[in-house]
C-alpha atoms as a PDB file:
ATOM      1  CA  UNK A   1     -78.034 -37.204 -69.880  1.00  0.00           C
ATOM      2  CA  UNK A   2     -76.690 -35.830 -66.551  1.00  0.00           C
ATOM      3  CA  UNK A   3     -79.011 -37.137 -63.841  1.00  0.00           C
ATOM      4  CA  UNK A   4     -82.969 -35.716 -63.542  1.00  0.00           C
ATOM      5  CA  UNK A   5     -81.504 -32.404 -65.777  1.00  0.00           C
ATOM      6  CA  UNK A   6     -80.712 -34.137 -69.420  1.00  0.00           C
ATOM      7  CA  UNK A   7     -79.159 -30.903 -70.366  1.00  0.00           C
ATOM      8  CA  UNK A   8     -81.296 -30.706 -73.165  1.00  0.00           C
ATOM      9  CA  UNK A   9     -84.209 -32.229 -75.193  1.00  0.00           C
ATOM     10  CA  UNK A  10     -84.059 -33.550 -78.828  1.00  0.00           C
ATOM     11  CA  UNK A  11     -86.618 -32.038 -82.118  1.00  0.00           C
ATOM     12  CA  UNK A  12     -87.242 -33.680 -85.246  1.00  0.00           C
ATOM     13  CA  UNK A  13     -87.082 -31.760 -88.685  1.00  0.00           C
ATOM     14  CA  UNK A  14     -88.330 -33.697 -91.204  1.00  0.00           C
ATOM     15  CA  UNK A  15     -87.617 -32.967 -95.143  1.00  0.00           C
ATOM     16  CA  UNK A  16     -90.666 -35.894 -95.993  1.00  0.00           C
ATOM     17  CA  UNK A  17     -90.423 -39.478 -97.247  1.00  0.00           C
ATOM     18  CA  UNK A  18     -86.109 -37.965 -97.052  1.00  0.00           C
ATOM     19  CA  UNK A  19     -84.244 -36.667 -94.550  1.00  0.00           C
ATOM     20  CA  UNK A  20     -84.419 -35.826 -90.666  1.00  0.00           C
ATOM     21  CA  UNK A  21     -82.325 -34.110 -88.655  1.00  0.00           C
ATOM     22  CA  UNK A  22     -82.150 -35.085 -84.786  1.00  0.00           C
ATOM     23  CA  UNK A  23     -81.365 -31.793 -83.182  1.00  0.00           C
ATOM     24  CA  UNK A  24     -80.706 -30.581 -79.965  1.00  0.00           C
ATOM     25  CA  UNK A  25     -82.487 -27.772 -78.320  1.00  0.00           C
ATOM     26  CA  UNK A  26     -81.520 -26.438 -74.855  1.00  0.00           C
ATOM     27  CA  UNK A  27     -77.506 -27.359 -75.091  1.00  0.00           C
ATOM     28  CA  UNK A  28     -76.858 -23.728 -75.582  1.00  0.00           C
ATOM     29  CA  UNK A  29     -78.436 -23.265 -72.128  1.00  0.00           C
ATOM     30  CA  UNK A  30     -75.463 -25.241 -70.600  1.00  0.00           C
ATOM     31  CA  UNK A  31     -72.339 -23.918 -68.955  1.00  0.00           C
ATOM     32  CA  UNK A  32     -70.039 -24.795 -71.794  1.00  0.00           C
ATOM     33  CA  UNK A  33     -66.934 -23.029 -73.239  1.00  0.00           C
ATOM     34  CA  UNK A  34     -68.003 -22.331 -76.629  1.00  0.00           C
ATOM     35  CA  UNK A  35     -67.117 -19.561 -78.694  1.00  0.00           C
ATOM     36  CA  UNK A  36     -70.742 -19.408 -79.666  1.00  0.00           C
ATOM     37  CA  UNK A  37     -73.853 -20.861 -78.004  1.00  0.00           C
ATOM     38  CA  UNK A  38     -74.227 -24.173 -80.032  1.00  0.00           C
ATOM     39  CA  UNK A  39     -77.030 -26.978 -80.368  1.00  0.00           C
ATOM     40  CA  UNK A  40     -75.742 -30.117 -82.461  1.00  0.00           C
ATOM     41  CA  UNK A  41     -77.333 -31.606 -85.610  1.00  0.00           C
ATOM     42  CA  UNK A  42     -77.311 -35.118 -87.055  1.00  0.00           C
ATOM     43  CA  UNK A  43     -78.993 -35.273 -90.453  1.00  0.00           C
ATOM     44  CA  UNK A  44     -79.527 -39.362 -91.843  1.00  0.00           C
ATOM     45  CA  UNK A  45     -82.030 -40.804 -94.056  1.00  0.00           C
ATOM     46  CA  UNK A  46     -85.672 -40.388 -92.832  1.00  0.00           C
ATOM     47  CA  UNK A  47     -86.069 -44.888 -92.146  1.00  0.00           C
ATOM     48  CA  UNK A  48     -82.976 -44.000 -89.965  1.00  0.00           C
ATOM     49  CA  UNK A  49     -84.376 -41.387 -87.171  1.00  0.00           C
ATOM     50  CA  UNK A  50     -83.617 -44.122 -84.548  1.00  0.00           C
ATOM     51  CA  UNK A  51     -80.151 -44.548 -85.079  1.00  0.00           C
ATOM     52  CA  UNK A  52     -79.722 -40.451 -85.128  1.00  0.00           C
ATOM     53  CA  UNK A  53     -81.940 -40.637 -82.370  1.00  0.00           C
ATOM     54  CA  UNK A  54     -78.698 -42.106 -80.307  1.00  0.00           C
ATOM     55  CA  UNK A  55     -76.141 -40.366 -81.950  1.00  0.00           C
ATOM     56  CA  UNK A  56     -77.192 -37.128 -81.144  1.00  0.00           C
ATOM     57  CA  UNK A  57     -77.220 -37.129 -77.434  1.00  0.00           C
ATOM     58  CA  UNK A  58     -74.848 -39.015 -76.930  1.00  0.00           C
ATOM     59  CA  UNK A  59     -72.307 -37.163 -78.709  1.00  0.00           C
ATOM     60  CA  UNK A  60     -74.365 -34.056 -76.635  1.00  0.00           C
ATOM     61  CA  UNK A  61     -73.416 -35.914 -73.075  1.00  0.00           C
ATOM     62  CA  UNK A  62     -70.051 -36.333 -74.038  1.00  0.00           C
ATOM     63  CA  UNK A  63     -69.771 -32.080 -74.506  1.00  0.00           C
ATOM     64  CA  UNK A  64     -71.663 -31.722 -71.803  1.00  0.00           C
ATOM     65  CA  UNK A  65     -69.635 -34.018 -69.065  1.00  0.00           C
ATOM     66  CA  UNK A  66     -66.326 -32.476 -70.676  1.00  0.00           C
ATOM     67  CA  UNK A  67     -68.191 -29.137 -69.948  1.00  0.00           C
ATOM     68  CA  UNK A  68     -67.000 -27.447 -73.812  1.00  0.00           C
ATOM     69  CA  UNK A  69     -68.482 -27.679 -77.199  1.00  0.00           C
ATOM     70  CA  UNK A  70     -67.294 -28.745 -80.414  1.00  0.00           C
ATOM     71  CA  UNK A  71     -65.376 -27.175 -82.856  1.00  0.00           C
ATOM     72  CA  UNK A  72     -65.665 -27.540 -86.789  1.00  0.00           C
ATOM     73  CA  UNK A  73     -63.622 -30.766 -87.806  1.00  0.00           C
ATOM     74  CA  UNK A  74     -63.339 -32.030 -84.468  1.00  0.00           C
ATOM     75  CA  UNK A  75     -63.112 -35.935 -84.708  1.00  0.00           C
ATOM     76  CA  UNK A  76     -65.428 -37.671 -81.434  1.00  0.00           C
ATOM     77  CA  UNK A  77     -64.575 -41.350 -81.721  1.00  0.00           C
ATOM     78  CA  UNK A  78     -65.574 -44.050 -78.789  1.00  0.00           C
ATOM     79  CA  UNK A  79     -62.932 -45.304 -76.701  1.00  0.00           C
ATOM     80  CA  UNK A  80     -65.494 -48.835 -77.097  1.00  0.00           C
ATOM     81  CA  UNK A  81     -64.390 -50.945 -79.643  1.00  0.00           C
ATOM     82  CA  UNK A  82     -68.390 -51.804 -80.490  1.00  0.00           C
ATOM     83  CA  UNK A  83     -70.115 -49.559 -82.465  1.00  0.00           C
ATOM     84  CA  UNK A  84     -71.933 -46.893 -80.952  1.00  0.00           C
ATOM     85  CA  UNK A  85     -75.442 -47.084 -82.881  1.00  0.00           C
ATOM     86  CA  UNK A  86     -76.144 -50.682 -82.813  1.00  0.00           C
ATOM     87  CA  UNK A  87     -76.495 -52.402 -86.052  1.00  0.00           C
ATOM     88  CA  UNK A  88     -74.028 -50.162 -87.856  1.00  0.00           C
ATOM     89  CA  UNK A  89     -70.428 -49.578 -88.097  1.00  0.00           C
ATOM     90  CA  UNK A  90     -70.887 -46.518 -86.804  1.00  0.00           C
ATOM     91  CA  UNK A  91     -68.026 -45.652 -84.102  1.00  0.00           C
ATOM     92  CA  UNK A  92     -68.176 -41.560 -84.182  1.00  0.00           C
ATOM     93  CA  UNK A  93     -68.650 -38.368 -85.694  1.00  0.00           C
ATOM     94  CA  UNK A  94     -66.745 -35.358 -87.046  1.00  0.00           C
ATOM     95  CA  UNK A  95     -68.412 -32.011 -86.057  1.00  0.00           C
ATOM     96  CA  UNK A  96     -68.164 -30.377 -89.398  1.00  0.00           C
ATOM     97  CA  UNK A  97     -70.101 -27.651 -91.358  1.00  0.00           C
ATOM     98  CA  UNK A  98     -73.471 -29.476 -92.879  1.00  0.00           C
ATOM     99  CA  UNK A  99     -72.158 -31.289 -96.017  1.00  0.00           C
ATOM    100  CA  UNK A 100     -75.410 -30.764 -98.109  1.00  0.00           C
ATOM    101  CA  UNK A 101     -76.493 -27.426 -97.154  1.00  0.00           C
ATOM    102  CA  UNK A 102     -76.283 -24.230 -98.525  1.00  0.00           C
ATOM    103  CA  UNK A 103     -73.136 -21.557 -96.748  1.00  0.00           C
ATOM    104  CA  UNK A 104     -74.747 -19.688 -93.651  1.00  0.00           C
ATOM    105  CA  UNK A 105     -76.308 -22.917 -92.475  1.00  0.00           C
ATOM    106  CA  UNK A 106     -73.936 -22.675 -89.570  1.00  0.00           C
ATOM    107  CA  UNK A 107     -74.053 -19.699 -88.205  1.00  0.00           C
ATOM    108  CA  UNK A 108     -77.716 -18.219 -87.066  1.00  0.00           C
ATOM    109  CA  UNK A 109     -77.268 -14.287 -86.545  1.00  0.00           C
ATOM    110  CA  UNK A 110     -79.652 -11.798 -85.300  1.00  0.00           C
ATOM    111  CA  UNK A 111     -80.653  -9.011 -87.800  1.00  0.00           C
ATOM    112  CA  UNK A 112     -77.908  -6.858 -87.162  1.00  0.00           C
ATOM    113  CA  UNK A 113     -75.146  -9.566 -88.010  1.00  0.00           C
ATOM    114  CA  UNK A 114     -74.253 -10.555 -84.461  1.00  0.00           C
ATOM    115  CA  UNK A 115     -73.957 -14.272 -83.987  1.00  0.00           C
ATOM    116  CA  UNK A 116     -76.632 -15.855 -82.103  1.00  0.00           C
ATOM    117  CA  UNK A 117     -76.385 -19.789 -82.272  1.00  0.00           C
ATOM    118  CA  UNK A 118     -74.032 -22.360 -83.734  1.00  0.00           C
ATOM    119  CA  UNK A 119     -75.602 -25.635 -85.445  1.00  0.00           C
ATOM    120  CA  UNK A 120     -72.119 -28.031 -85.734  1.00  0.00           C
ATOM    121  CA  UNK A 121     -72.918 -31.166 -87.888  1.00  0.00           C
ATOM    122  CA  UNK A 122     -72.757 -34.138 -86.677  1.00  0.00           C
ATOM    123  CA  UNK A 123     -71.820 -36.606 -89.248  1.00  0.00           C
ATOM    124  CA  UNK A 124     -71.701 -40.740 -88.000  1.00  0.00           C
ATOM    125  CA  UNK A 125     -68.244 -42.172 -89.286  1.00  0.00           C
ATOM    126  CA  UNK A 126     -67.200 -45.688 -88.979  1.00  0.00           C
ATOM    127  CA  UNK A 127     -63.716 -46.322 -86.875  1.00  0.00           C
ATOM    128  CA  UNK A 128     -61.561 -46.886 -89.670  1.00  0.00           C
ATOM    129  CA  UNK A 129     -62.449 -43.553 -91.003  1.00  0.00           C
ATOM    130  CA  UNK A 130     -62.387 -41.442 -88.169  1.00  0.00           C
ATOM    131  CA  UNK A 131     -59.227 -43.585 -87.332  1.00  0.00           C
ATOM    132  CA  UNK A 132     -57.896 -42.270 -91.015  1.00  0.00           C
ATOM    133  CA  UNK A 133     -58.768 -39.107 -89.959  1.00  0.00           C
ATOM    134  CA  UNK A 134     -56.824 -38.265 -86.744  1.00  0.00           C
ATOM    135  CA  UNK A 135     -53.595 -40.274 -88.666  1.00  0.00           C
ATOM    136  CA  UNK A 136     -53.921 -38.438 -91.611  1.00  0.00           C
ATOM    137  CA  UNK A 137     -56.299 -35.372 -91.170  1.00  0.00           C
ATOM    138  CA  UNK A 138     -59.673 -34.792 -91.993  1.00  0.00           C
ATOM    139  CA  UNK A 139     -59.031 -33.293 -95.667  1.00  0.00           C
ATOM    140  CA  UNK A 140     -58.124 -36.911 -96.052  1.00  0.00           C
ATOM    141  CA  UNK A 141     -61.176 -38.503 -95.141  1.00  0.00           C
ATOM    142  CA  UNK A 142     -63.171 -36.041 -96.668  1.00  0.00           C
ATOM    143  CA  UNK A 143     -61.268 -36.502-100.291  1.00  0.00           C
ATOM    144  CA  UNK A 144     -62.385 -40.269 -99.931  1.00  0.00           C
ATOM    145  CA  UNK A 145     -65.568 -39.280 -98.976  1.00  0.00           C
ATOM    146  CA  UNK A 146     -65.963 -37.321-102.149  1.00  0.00           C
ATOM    147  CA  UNK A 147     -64.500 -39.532-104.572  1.00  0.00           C
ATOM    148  CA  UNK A 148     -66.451 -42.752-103.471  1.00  0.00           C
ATOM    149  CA  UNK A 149     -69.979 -40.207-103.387  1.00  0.00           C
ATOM    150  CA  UNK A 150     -70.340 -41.779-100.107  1.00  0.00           C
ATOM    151  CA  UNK A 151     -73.231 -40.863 -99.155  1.00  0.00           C
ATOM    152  CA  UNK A 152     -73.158 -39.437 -95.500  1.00  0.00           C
ATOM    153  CA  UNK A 153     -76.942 -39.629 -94.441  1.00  0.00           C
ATOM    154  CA  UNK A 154     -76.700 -43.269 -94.559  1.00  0.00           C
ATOM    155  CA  UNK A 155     -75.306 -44.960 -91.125  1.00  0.00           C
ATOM    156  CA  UNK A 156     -75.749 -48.130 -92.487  1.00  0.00           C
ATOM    157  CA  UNK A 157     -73.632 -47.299 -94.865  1.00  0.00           C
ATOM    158  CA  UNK A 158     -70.220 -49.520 -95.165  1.00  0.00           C
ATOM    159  CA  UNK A 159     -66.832 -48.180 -94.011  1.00  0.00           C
ATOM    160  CA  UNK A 160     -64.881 -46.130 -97.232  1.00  0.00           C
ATOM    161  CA  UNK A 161     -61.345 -47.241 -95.609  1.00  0.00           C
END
Protein backbone atom coordinates (compact mmCIF):
# COMPACT_ATOMS: atom_id res chain seq x y z
CA UNK A 1 0.00 0.00 0.00
CA UNK A 2 2.71 2.63 0.74
CA UNK A 3 5.82 1.50 -1.12
CA UNK A 4 7.94 -1.93 0.12
CA UNK A 5 5.96 -1.29 3.83
CA UNK A 6 2.05 -2.10 2.85
CA UNK A 7 1.19 -0.88 6.25
CA UNK A 8 -0.44 -3.94 6.93
CA UNK A 9 -1.38 -7.49 5.75
CA UNK A 10 -4.95 -8.87 5.16
CA UNK A 11 -6.59 -12.43 7.21
CA UNK A 12 -9.46 -14.34 6.19
CA UNK A 13 -12.25 -15.45 8.74
CA UNK A 14 -14.37 -17.70 7.29
CA UNK A 15 -18.06 -18.56 8.78
CA UNK A 16 -18.15 -21.86 6.00
CA UNK A 17 -20.04 -22.33 2.73
CA UNK A 18 -21.31 -18.21 4.29
CA UNK A 19 -19.56 -15.44 5.12
CA UNK A 20 -15.85 -14.02 5.20
CA UNK A 21 -14.56 -11.21 6.54
CA UNK A 22 -11.34 -9.56 4.85
CA UNK A 23 -9.60 -8.03 7.79
CA UNK A 24 -6.75 -6.08 8.37
CA UNK A 25 -4.04 -6.91 10.77
CA UNK A 26 -1.07 -4.58 11.43
CA UNK A 27 -3.06 -1.04 10.67
CA UNK A 28 -3.08 -0.44 14.35
CA UNK A 29 0.74 -0.50 14.10
CA UNK A 30 0.55 2.73 11.94
CA UNK A 31 1.03 6.31 12.99
CA UNK A 32 -2.60 7.25 12.74
CA UNK A 33 -4.81 9.62 14.83
CA UNK A 34 -7.30 7.33 16.14
CA UNK A 35 -8.99 7.48 19.27
CA UNK A 36 -8.38 3.78 19.52
CA UNK A 37 -5.92 1.51 17.70
CA UNK A 38 -8.21 0.18 14.83
CA UNK A 39 -7.91 -2.68 12.07
CA UNK A 40 -10.89 -2.50 9.43
CA UNK A 41 -13.36 -5.29 8.54
CA UNK A 42 -15.32 -6.03 5.37
CA UNK A 43 -17.72 -8.93 5.83
CA UNK A 44 -19.52 -10.19 2.07
CA UNK A 45 -20.78 -13.44 1.02
CA UNK A 46 -18.14 -16.27 1.11
CA UNK A 47 -18.21 -16.61 -3.45
CA UNK A 48 -17.32 -12.86 -2.92
CA UNK A 49 -13.77 -12.90 -0.93
CA UNK A 50 -12.22 -11.31 -4.10
CA UNK A 51 -14.16 -8.37 -4.33
CA UNK A 52 -13.62 -7.77 -0.29
CA UNK A 53 -10.29 -8.72 -1.06
CA UNK A 54 -10.01 -5.01 -2.82
CA UNK A 55 -12.18 -3.22 -0.73
CA UNK A 56 -10.43 -3.69 2.26
CA UNK A 57 -7.09 -2.24 1.55
CA UNK A 58 -7.94 0.03 -0.34
CA UNK A 59 -10.21 1.75 1.88
CA UNK A 60 -6.94 0.86 4.48
CA UNK A 61 -4.47 3.04 1.99
CA UNK A 62 -6.76 5.72 1.85
CA UNK A 63 -6.50 6.02 6.12
CA UNK A 64 -3.25 5.38 5.90
CA UNK A 65 -2.03 8.20 3.17
CA UNK A 66 -4.51 10.67 5.08
CA UNK A 67 -2.49 9.44 8.17
CA UNK A 68 -6.12 9.09 10.60
CA UNK A 69 -8.61 6.37 10.99
CA UNK A 70 -12.17 6.13 10.59
CA UNK A 71 -14.84 7.01 12.65
CA UNK A 72 -18.32 5.16 13.04
CA UNK A 73 -20.65 6.45 10.12
CA UNK A 74 -18.00 7.97 8.24
CA UNK A 75 -19.03 7.87 4.47
CA UNK A 76 -15.49 6.95 2.08
CA UNK A 77 -16.78 7.41 -1.46
CA UNK A 78 -14.25 7.51 -4.70
CA UNK A 79 -13.66 10.69 -6.26
CA UNK A 80 -13.65 7.99 -9.71
CA UNK A 81 -16.77 7.88 -11.27
CA UNK A 82 -16.09 3.83 -12.04
CA UNK A 83 -16.76 1.59 -9.50
CA UNK A 84 -14.18 0.67 -7.22
CA UNK A 85 -14.55 -3.32 -7.13
CA UNK A 86 -14.87 -4.13 -10.69
CA UNK A 87 -17.96 -5.83 -11.76
CA UNK A 88 -20.15 -4.17 -9.15
CA UNK A 89 -21.69 -0.93 -8.45
CA UNK A 90 -19.78 -0.67 -5.70
CA UNK A 91 -18.34 3.07 -5.30
CA UNK A 92 -17.59 3.13 -1.28
CA UNK A 93 -18.16 2.27 2.13
CA UNK A 94 -19.57 3.64 5.39
CA UNK A 95 -17.40 2.69 8.44
CA UNK A 96 -20.19 1.68 10.70
CA UNK A 97 -20.67 -0.72 13.70
CA UNK A 98 -21.03 -4.51 12.12
CA UNK A 99 -24.71 -4.65 10.98
CA UNK A 100 -25.19 -8.43 11.82
CA UNK A 101 -23.28 -8.86 14.88
CA UNK A 102 -24.00 -9.04 18.28
CA UNK A 103 -23.16 -5.31 20.64
CA UNK A 104 -19.39 -5.45 21.84
CA UNK A 105 -18.31 -6.59 18.41
CA UNK A 106 -16.61 -3.25 18.14
CA UNK A 107 -14.78 -2.66 20.80
CA UNK A 108 -12.02 -5.48 21.94
CA UNK A 109 -11.00 -4.65 25.71
CA UNK A 110 -8.47 -6.20 27.85
CA UNK A 111 -9.79 -7.96 31.04
CA UNK A 112 -9.91 -5.07 33.10
CA UNK A 113 -12.28 -3.03 30.67
CA UNK A 114 -9.64 -0.85 29.04
CA UNK A 115 -10.02 -0.60 25.31
CA UNK A 116 -7.56 -2.39 23.33
CA UNK A 117 -8.54 -2.45 19.51
CA UNK A 118 -11.27 -1.01 17.33
CA UNK A 119 -12.79 -3.31 14.40
CA UNK A 120 -14.89 -0.36 12.20
CA UNK A 121 -17.08 -2.12 9.52
CA UNK A 122 -16.62 -1.65 6.37
CA UNK A 123 -19.76 -1.95 4.47
CA UNK A 124 -19.45 -1.57 0.17
CA UNK A 125 -22.26 1.01 -0.90
CA UNK A 126 -23.05 1.89 -4.38
CA UNK A 127 -22.67 5.88 -5.32
CA UNK A 128 -26.15 6.72 -5.28
CA UNK A 129 -26.37 5.56 -1.78
CA UNK A 130 -23.46 6.86 -0.25
CA UNK A 131 -24.37 9.97 -2.44
CA UNK A 132 -27.96 9.80 -0.41
CA UNK A 133 -26.07 9.59 2.47
CA UNK A 134 -23.81 12.69 2.73
CA UNK A 135 -27.20 14.78 1.21
CA UNK A 136 -29.37 13.41 3.57
CA UNK A 137 -27.45 11.58 6.43
CA UNK A 138 -26.73 8.19 7.07
CA UNK A 139 -30.01 7.41 9.27
CA UNK A 140 -31.39 7.89 5.82
CA UNK A 141 -29.65 5.36 4.00
CA UNK A 142 -29.77 3.06 6.66
CA UNK A 143 -33.87 3.35 6.96
CA UNK A 144 -33.80 2.26 3.16
CA UNK A 145 -31.48 -0.22 3.87
CA UNK A 146 -33.81 -1.74 6.39
CA UNK A 147 -36.98 -1.48 4.73
CA UNK A 148 -35.81 -3.01 1.31
CA UNK A 149 -33.85 -6.07 3.70
CA UNK A 150 -31.06 -5.18 1.52
CA UNK A 151 -28.88 -7.40 2.16
CA UNK A 152 -25.36 -5.81 2.86
CA UNK A 153 -22.93 -8.87 2.38
CA UNK A 154 -23.81 -8.89 -1.17
CA UNK A 155 -21.60 -6.35 -3.45
CA UNK A 156 -23.24 -7.47 -6.31
CA UNK A 157 -26.07 -6.42 -4.99
CA UNK A 158 -28.11 -3.54 -7.02
CA UNK A 159 -28.18 0.10 -5.85
CA UNK A 160 -31.47 0.72 -3.17
CA UNK A 161 -31.63 4.54 -4.48
Amino acid sequence: MLGYNRGCGLFFCYAPNYIVSVVTNGLRFQRLTVVYPQELACTVRVDQRKEAHLLAPLTAGIVMQRGSGLITDEIILSADPEPVVPGTEIAGVTAANHPYADDGFDTLTTPNGTTELQPITLIPATRPELELAQRSGLDALYDIWEKQGTDLLDMHRPSTV
